[in-house]
Protein backbone atom coordinates (compact mmCIF):
# COMPACT_ATOMS: atom_id res chain seq x y z
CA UNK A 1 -3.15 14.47 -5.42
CA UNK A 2 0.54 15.42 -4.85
CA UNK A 3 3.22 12.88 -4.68
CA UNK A 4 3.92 12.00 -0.87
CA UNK A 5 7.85 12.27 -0.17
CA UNK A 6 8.92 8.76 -0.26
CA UNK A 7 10.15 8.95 3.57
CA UNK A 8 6.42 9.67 5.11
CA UNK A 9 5.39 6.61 3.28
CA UNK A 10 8.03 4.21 4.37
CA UNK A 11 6.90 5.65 8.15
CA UNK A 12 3.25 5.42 7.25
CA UNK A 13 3.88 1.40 5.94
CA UNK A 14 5.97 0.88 8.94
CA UNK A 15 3.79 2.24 11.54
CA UNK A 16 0.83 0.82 9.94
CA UNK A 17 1.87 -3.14 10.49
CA UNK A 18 0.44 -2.19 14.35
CA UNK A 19 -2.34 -0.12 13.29
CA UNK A 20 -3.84 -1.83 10.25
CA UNK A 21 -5.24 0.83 8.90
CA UNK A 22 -7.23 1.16 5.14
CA UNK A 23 -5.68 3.04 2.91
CA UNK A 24 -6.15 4.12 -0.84
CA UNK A 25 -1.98 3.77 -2.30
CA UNK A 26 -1.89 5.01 -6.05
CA UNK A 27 1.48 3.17 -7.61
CA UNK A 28 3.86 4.91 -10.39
CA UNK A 29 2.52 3.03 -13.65
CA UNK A 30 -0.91 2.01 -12.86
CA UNK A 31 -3.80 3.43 -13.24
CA UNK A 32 -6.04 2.41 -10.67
CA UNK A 33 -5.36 2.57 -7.15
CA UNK A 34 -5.12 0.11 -4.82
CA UNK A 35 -7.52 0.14 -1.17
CA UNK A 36 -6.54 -2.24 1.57
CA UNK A 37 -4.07 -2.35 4.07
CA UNK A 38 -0.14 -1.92 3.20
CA UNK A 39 2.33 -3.39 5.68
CA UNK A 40 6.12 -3.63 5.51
CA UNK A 41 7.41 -6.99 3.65
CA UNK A 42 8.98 -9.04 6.58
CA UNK A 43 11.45 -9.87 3.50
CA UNK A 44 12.74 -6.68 2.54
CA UNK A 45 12.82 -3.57 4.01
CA UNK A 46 12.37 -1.55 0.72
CA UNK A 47 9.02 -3.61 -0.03
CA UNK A 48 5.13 -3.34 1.11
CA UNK A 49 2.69 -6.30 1.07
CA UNK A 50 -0.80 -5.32 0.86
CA UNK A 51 -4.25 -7.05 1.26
CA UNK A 52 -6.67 -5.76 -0.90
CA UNK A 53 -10.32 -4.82 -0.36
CA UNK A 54 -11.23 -3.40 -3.68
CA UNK A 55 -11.26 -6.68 -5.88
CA UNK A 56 -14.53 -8.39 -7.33
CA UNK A 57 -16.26 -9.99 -4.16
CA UNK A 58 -16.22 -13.58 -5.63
CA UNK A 59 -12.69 -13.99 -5.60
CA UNK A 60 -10.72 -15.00 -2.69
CA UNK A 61 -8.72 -12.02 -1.43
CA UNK A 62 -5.58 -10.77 -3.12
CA UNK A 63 -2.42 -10.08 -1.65
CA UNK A 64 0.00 -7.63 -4.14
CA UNK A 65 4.03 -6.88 -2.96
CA UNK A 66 5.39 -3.34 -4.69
CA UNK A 67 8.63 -1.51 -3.64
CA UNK A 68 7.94 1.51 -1.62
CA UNK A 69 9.59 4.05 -3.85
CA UNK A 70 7.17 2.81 -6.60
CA UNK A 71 4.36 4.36 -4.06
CA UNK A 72 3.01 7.84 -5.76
CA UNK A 73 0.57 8.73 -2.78
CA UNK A 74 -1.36 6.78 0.07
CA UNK A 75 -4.62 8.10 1.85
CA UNK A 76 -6.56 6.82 4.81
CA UNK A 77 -9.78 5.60 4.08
């Protein structure tokens, strides 16, 4: 998948804290992508906090933080 343009997914993360929505977000430098749902940091503008579904059901949930511009592409589940 193409890279998104780093604005639509500063919008997308932004509008997203309302909606909650599941999305699939595929970072610069790592392989695997992330599914769960990616709000803005309420710490830095330039930053995303994101709950993750896709991690082995026995552990307790994990929360990752990642700059925005580090974002390659993010898809609705």
């Amino acid at each position: 998948m193409p890279s998104e343009p780093t604005e639509k997914i500063y919008e997308l993360i932004t509008m997203n804290r309302q909606i909650g929505h599941t999305y699939t977000v595929k970072m610069k430098d790592i392989p695997s992508p992330f599914i769960g749902v990616p709000v803005g940091s309420t710490n830095d503008p330039d930053k995303f906090v994101m709950d993750l579904t896709n991690t082995d059901p026995d552990e307790e949930n994990r929360i990752i933080e990642g700059n925005i511009a580090d974002i390659e592409y993010m898809e609705k589940c």
